[in-house]
Protein backbone atom coordinates (compact mmCIF):
# COMPACT_ATOMS: atom_id res chain seq x y z
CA UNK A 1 1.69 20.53 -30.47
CA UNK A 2 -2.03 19.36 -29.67
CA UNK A 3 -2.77 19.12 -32.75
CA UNK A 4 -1.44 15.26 -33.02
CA UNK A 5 -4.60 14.41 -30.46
CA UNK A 6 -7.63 15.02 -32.48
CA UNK A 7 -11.05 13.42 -31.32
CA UNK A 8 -14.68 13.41 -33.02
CA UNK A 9 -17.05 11.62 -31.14
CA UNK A 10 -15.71 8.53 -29.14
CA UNK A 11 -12.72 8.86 -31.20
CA UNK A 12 -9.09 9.68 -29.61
CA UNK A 13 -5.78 10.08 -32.03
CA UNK A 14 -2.31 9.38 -30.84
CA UNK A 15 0.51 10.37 -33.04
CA UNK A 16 3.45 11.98 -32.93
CA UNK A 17 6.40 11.99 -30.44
CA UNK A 18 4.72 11.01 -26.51
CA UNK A 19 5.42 13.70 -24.29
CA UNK A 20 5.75 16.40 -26.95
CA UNK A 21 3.36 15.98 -29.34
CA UNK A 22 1.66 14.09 -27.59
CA UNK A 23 0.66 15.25 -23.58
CA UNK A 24 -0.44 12.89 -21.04
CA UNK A 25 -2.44 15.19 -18.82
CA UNK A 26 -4.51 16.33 -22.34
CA UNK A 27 -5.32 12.74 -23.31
CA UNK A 28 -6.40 11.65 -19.58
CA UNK A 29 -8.83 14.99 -19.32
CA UNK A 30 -10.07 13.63 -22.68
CA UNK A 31 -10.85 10.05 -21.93
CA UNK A 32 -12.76 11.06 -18.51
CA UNK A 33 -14.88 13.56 -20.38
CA UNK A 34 -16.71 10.74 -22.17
CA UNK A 35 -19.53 8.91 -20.32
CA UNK A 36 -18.69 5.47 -18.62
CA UNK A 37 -21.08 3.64 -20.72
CA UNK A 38 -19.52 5.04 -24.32
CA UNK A 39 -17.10 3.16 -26.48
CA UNK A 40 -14.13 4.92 -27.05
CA UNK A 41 -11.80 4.59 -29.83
CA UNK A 42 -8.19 5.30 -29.95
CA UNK A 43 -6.33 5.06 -32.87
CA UNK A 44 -2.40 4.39 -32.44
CA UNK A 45 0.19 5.55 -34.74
CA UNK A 46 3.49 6.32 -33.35
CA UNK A 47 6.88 5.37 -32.31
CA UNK A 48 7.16 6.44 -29.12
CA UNK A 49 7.93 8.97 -26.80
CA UNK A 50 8.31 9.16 -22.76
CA UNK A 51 7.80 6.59 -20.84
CA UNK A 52 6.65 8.47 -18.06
CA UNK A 53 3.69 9.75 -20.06
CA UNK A 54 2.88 6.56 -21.05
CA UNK A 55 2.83 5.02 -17.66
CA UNK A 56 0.55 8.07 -16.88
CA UNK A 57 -1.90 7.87 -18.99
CA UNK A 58 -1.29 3.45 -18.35
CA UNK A 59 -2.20 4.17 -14.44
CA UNK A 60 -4.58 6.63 -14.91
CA UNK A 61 -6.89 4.10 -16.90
CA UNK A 62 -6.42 1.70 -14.80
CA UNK A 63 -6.93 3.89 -11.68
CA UNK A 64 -10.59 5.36 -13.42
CA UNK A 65 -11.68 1.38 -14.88
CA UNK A 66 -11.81 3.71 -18.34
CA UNK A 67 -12.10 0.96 -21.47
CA UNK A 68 -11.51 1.80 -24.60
CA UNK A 69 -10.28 -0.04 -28.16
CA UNK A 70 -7.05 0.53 -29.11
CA UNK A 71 -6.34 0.39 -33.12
CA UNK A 72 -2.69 0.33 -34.54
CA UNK A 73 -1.99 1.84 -37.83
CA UNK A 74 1.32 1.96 -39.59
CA UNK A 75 3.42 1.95 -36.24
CA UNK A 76 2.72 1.27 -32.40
CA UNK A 77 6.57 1.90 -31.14
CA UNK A 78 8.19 1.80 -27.44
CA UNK A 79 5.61 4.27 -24.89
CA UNK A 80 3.22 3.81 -27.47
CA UNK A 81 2.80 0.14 -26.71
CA UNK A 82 2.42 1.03 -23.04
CA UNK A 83 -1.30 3.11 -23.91
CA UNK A 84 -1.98 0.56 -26.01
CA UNK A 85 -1.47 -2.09 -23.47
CA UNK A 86 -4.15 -0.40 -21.12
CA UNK A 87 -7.01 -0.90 -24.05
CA UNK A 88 -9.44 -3.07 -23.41
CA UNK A 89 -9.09 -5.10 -27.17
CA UNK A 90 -6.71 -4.07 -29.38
CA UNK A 91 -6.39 -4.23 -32.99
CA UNK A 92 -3.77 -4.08 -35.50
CA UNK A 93 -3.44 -2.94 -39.52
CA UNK A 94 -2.58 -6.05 -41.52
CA UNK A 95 0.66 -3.72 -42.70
CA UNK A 96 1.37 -2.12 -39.65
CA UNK A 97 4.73 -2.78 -37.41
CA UNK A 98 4.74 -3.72 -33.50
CA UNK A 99 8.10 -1.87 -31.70
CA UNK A 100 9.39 -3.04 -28.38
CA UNK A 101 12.67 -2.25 -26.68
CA UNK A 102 14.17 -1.97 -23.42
CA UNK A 103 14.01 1.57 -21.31
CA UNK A 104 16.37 4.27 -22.41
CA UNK A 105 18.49 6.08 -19.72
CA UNK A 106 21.49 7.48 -18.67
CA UNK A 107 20.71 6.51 -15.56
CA UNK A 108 20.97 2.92 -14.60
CA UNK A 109 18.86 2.73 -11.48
CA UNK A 110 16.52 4.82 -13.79
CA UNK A 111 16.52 2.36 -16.51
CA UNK A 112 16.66 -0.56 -14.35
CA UNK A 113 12.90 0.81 -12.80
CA UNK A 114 12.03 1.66 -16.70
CA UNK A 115 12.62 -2.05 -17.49
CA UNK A 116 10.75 -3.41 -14.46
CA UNK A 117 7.54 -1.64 -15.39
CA UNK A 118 7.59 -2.41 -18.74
CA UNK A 119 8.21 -6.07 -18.14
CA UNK A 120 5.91 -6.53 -15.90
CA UNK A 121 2.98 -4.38 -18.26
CA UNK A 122 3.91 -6.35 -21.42
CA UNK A 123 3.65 -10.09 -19.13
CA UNK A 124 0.20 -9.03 -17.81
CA UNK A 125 -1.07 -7.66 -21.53
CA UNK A 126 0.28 -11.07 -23.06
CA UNK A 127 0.71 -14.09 -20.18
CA UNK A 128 4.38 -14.48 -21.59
CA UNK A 129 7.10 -15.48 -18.96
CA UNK A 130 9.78 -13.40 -18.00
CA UNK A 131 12.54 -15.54 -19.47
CA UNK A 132 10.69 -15.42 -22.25
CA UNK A 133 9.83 -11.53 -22.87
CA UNK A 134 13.87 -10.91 -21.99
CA UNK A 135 14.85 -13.15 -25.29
CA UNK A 136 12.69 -10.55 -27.04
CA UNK A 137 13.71 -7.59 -25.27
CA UNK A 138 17.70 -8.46 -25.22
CA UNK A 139 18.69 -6.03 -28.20
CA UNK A 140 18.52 -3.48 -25.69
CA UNK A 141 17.91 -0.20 -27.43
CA UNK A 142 17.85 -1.36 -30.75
CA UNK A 143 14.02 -2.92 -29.82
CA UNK A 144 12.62 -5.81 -31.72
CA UNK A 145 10.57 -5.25 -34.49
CA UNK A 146 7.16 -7.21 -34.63
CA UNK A 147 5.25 -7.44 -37.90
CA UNK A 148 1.43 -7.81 -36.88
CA UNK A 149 0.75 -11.34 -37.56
CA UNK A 150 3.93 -11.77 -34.80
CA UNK A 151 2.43 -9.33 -32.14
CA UNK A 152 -0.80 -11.00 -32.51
CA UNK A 153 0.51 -14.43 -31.76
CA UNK A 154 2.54 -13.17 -29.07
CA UNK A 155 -0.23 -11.70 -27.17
CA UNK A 156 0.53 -7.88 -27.74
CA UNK A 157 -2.45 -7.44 -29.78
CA UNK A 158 -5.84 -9.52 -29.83
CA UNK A 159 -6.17 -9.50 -33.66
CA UNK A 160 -6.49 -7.64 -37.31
CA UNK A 161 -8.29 -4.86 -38.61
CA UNK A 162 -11.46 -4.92 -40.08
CA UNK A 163 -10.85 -3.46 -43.30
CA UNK A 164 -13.96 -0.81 -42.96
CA UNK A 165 -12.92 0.03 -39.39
CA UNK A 166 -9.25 1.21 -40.92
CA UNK A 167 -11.18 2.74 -43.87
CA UNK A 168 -13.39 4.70 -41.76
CA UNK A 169 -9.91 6.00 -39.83
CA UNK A 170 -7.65 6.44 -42.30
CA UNK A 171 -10.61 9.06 -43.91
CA UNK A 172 -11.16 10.57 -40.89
CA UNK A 173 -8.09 11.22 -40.07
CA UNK A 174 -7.06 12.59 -43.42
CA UNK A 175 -10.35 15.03 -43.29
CA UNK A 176 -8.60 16.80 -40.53
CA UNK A 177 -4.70 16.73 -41.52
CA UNK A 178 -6.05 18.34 -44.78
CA UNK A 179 -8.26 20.81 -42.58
CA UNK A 180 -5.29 21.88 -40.91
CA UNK A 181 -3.03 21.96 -44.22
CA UNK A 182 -5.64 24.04 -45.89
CA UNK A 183 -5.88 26.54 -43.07
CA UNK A 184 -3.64 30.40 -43.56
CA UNK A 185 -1.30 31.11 -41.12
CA UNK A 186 -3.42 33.47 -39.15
CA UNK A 187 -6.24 30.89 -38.92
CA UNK A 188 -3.83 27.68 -38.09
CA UNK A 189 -2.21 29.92 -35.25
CA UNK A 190 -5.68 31.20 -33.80
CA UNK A 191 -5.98 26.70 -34.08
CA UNK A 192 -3.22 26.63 -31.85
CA UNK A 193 -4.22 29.11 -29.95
CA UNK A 194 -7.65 28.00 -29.04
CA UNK A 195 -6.06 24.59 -28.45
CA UNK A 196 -3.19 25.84 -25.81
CA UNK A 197 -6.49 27.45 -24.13
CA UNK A 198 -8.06 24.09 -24.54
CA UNK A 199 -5.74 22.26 -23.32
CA UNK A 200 -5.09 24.41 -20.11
CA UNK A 201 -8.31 24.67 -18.65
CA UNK A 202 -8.73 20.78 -19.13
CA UNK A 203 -5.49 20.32 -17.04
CA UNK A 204 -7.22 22.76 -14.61
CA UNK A 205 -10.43 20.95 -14.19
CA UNK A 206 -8.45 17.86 -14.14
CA UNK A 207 -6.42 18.70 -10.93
CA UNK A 208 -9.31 20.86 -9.65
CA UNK A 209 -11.63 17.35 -10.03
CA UNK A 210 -8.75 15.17 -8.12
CA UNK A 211 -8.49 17.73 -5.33
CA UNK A 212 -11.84 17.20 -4.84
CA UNK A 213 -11.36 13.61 -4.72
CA UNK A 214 -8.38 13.99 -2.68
CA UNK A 215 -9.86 16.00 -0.25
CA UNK A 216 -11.31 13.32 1.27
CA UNK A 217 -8.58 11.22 1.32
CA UNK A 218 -6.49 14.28 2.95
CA UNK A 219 -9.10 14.37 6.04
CA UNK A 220 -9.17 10.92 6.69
CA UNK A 221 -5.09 11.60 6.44
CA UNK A 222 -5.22 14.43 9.29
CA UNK A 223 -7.77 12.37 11.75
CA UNK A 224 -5.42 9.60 11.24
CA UNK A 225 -2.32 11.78 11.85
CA UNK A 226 -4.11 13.63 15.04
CA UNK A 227 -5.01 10.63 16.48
CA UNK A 228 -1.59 9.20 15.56
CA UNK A 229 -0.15 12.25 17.40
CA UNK A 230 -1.81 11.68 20.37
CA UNK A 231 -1.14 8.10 21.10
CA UNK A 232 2.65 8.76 20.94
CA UNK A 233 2.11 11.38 23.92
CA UNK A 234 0.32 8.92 25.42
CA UNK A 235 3.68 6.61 24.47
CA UNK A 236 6.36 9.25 25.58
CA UNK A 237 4.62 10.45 28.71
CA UNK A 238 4.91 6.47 29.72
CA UNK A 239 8.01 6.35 28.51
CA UNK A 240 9.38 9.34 30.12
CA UNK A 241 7.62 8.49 33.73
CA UNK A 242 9.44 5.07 33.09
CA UNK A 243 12.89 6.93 32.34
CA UNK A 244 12.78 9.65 35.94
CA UNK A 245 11.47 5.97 37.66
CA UNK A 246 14.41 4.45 36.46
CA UNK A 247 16.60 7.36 37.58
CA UNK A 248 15.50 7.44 41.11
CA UNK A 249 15.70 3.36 41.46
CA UNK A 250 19.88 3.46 40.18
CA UNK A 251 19.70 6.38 42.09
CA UNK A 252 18.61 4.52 45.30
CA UNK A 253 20.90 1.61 44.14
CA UNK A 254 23.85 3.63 43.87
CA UNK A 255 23.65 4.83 47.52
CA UNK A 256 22.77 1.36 49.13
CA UNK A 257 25.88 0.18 47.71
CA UNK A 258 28.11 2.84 48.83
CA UNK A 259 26.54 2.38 52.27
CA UNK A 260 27.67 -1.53 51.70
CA UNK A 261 30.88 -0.07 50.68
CA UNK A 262 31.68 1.47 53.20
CA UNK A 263 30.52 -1.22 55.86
CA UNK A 264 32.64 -3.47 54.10
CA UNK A 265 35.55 -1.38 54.53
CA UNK A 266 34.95 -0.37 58.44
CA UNK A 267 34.71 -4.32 58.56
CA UNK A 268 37.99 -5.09 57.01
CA UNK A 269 39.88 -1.93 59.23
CA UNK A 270 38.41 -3.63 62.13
CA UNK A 271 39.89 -7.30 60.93
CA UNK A 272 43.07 -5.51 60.43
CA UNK A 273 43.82 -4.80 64.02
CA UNK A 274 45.26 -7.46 66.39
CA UNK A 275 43.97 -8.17 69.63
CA UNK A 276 46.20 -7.97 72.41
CA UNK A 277 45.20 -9.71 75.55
CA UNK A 278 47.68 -9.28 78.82
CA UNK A 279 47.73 -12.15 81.04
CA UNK A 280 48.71 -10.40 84.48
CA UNK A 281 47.65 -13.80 86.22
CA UNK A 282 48.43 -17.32 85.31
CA UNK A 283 44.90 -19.20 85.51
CA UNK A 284 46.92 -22.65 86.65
CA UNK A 285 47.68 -22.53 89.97
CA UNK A 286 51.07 -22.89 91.17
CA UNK A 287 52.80 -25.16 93.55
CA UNK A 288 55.17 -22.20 94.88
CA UNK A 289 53.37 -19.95 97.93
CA UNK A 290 51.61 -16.98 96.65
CA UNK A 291 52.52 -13.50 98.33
CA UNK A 292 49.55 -11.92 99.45
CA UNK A 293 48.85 -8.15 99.94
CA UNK A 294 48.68 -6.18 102.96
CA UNK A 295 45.23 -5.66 102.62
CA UNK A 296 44.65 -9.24 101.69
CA UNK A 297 46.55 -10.78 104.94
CA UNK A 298 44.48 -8.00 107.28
CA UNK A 299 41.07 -9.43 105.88
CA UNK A 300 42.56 -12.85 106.46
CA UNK A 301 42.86 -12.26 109.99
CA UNK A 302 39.94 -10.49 110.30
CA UNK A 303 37.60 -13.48 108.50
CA UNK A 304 40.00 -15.93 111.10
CA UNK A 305 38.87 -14.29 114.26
CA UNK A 306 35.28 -14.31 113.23
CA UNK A 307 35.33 -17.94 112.88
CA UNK A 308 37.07 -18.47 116.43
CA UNK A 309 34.60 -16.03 117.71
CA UNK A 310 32.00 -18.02 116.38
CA UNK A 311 32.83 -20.93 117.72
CA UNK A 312 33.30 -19.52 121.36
CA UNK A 313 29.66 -18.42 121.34
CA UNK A 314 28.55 -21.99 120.26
C-alpha cells in the first residue's frame, strides 16, 4: 500500500487512492522528520481519496507551520487538492488537470460539514467569494474539471512547471516504479514488509511525540479541573447554607401566620356573639313614687333622727 509514498531526500510522492494507498498518519510522520529549515518537495498525482485524510494531513501542517512545494503532475483530484492547498507555492504540469467537487456522503449532515471545510479551504487558498466558488462547485459530484492554465487563474495553483523541475520528477519517479517492477516476488514482499514495519513504528513515535506534547497540556487540564472542582464546593456549600436558611425563614413564616390565623379567627368568634345588656333600672327618673325596701326605709329613719338629734345638741 505504502509503496505510492516514496521520498528521496526532501522529496514526498502522493499517488494513488488517499486513505488507502495513500495514509495520512505515514505522510505527517514523514514531513516532521525533515528539519524546519529544509525545502520539501511533494509531488501530486492523484484523484482523490478521503477527505478526512486530507483534512489531516491539511491541519496537521498547519498545526506544525511545516512548508513545503506542492507540484501537480497529470492529476490533482478532490482530497488531493486539500494537501495541495496546505503547500506553501504550488505548481502545476502545463498538461496536467485540476479536479474539484463537492463532498461525497450518504449522510447529509456529513456532507453538509464536508462542504463547509472545503469551501472555506479552497476561499482561503484562492481569495474567491463564496457565491463565486458555489457556481464552480454546483455539479455536485460530478466536480468541475480545471485544465491548468484555469486553476492558475483561479487561484488554486500559483503557476507552471519548470520544465527541468518535471523532468527531474518524472525520472525520479520512474527510477523507483521500475525498481519495484523489476523486483521477484520474494524481494517485493520482504519491500512490503519492511515498509508495514516502517510505517508502524513511525505512527508509534508519532503518537508517542504528541503525548509528550500533550502531557503538558493534560496537567495544566487537571490543575485547571482541581481548582475548578473546588470553587464549585465553595459554590454548593453557599448554596446549600442558603437553601437550610431559606427553610428555617418559610419555616418561621409559616408559623407566624398560623398564629395570625388563628387570632383572626378567635377575633371573628368573638364579633360573632351579641351583647346582651339588662336594664333592671330605668336611668330617667320617674314622676310616679318609687317603693323603697325595708332596709332602705329603716336607714331612712335612722339618717332622719340623726339630723334631729343634731340639731337638738346645737
Amino acid at each position: 500500500m505504502n509503496e505510492f509514498i516514496v521520498s528521496n531526500n526532501t522529496d514526498l510522492f502522493v499517488t494513488g487512492e488517499i486513505g488507502y494507498d495513500f495514509q495520512a498518519e505515514y505522510f505527517m510522520q514523514q514531513l516532521n522528520s525533515f528539519p524546519k529549515e529544509e525545502v520539501i518537495n511533494v509531488h501530486i498525482y492523484s484523484g482523490g481519496g478521503s477527505l478526512f485524510d486530507a483534512l489531516a494531513v491539511y491541519d496537521f501542517v498547519k498545526l506544525k507551520g511545516i512548508k513545503f512545494n506542492a507540484y501537480i503532475s497529470g492529476l490533482s483530484g478532490s482530497a488531493a487538492t486539500i494537501i495541495g492547498a496546505a503547500a506553501e507555492k504550488t505548481y502545476i504540469g502545463a498538461n496536467s488537470l485540476y479536479f474539484i467537487h463537492r463532498a461525497i456522503s450518504e449522510n447529509e449532515s456529513l456532507k453538509a460539514l464536508g462542504d463547509e471545510r472545503i469551501m472555506s479551504i479552497y476561499q482561503n487558498l484562492t481569495g474567491l467569494t463564496k457565491p463565486n466558488l458555489k457556481k464552480l462547485l454546483d455539479n455536485g459530484d460530478n466536480g468541475q474539471f480545471l485544465s491548468s492554465k484555469q486553476a492558475i487563474e483561479l487561484g488554486f495553483v500559483g503557476s507552471e512547471f519548470k520544465e527541468e523541475q518535471l523532468a527531474a520528477s518524472i525520472d525520479f519517479y520512474k527510477q523507483v516504479n521500475n525498481k519495484i517492477n523489476n523486483m521477484t516476488d520474494e524481494n517485493l514482499n520482504e519491500l512490503k514488509s519492511g515498509i508495514v514495519t516502517e510505517v508502524i513504528n513511525s505512527v508509534k513515535d508519532f503518537f508517542n511525540k504528541k503525548e509528550k506534547e500533550v502531557s503538558k497540556e493534560a496537567l495544566e487540564e487537571s490543575v485547571s479541573n482541581e481548582v475548578k472542582a473546588e470553587l464549585d464546593k465553595v459554590v454548593n456549600s453557599y448554596e446549600d447554607e442558603k437553601k437550610a436558611k431559606q427553610v428555617e425563614v418559610d419555616a418561621e413564616k409559616l408559623e407566624l401566620q398560623n398564629k395570625i390565623d388563628s387570632i383572626e379567627k378567635e377575633l371573628n368568634e368573638l364579633k360573632g356573639v351579641e351583647t346582651k345588656v339588662e336594664a333592671n333600672i330605668d336611668p330617667v327618673p320617674s314622676a310616679e313614687p318609687i317603693e323603697r325596701s325595708e332596709g332602705e326605709m329603716i336607714l331612712s329613719n335612722i339618717l332622719s333622727n340623726a339630723t334631729q338629734l343634731d340639731k337638738l345638741i346645737k
